[in-house]
Protein backbone atom coordinates (compact mmCIF):
# COMPACT_ATOMS: atom_id res chain seq x y z
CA UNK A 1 45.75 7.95 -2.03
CA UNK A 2 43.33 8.70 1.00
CA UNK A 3 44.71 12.55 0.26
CA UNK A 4 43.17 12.53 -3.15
CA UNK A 5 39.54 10.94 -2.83
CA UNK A 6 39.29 13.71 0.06
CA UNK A 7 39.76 16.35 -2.65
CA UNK A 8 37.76 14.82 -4.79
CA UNK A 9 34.97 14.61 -2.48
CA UNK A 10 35.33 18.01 -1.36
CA UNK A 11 35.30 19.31 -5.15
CA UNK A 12 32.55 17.38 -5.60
CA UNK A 13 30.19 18.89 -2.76
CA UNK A 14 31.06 22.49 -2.60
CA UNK A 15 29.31 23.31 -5.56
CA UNK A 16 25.97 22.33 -4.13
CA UNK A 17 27.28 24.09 -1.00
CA UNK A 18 27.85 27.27 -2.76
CA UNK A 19 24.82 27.01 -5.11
CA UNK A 20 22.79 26.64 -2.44
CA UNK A 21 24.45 29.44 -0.11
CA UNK A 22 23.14 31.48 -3.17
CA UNK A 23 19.79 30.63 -3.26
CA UNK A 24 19.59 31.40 0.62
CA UNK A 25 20.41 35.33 -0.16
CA UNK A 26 17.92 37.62 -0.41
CA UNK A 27 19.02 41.71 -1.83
CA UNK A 28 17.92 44.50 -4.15
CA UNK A 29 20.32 45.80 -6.75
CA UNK A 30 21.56 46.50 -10.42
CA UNK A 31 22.46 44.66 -13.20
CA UNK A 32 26.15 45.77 -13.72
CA UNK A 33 27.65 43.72 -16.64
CA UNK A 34 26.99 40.72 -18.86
CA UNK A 35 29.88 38.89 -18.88
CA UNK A 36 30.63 36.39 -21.44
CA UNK A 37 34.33 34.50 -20.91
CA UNK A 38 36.13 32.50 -23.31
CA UNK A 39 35.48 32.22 -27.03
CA UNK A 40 31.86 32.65 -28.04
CA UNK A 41 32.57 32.31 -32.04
CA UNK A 42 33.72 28.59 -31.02
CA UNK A 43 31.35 27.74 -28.59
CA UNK A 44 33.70 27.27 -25.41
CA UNK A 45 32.29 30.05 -23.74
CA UNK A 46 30.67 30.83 -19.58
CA UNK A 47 27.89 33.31 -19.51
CA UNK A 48 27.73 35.53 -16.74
CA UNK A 49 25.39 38.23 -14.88
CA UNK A 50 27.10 40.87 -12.09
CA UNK A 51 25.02 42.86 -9.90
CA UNK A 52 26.01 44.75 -7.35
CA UNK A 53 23.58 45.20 -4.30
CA UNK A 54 22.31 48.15 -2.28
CA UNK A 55 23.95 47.33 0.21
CA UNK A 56 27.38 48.25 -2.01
CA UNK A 57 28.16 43.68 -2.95
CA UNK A 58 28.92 42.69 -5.61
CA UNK A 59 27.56 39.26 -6.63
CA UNK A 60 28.06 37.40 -10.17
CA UNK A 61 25.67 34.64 -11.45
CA UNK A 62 26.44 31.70 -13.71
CA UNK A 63 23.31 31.52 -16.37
CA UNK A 64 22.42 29.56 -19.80
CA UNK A 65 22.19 31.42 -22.89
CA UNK A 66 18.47 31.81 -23.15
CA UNK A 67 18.70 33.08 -19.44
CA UNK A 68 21.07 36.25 -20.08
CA UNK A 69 18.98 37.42 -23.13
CA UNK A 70 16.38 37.94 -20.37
CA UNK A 71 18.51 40.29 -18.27
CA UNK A 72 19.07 44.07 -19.48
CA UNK A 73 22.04 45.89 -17.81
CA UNK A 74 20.72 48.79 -15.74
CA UNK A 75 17.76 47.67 -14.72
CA UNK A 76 17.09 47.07 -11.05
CA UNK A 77 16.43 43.03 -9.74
CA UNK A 78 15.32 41.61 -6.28
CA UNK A 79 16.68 38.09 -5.22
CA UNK A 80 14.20 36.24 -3.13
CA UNK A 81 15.37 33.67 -0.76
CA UNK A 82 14.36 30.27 -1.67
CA UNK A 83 14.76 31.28 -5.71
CA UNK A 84 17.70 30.57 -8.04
CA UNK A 85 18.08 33.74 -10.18
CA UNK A 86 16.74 37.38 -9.62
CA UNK A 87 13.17 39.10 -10.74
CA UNK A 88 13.13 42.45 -12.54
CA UNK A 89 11.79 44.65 -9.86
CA UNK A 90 8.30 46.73 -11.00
């Protein structure tokens, strides 16, 4: 019993852990790939951005639909520390 409200608790924080491990990064890179998983024609679907950095990392991004329409696959971004989601460099 004690074993499963642990788990629970863990799966419950590391989310914000890893969301905001994210928004401590800071890199230059490409967009690679919009990824869309599942079944888009039924709605069930997880929309995806993967960049991969200068310095050779690849990182991929949950987003929300109006989000990835913003993004354009080739184009170069810059992740500031402090923000969620990457700028299109100038």
């Amino acid at each position: 019993m004690i074993d499963t409200i642990i788990e629970l608790l863990i799966y419950a924080i590391f989310p914000f852990y890893k969301k905001k491990k994210r928004r401590e990064e800071e890199w230059h890179g490409v967009l690679e790939q919009k990824i869309v998983k599942g079944d888009y024609s039924l709605g069930k679907y997880k929309l995806y951005l993967l960049f991969r950095t200068d310095a050779d990392q690849k990182i991929k991004i949950p987003v929300r639909e109006e989000l990835f329409s913003r993004y354009e696959e080739g184009k170069r971004y810059y992740k500031k520390k402090g923000e969620e989601l990457p700028e299109r460099e100038s």
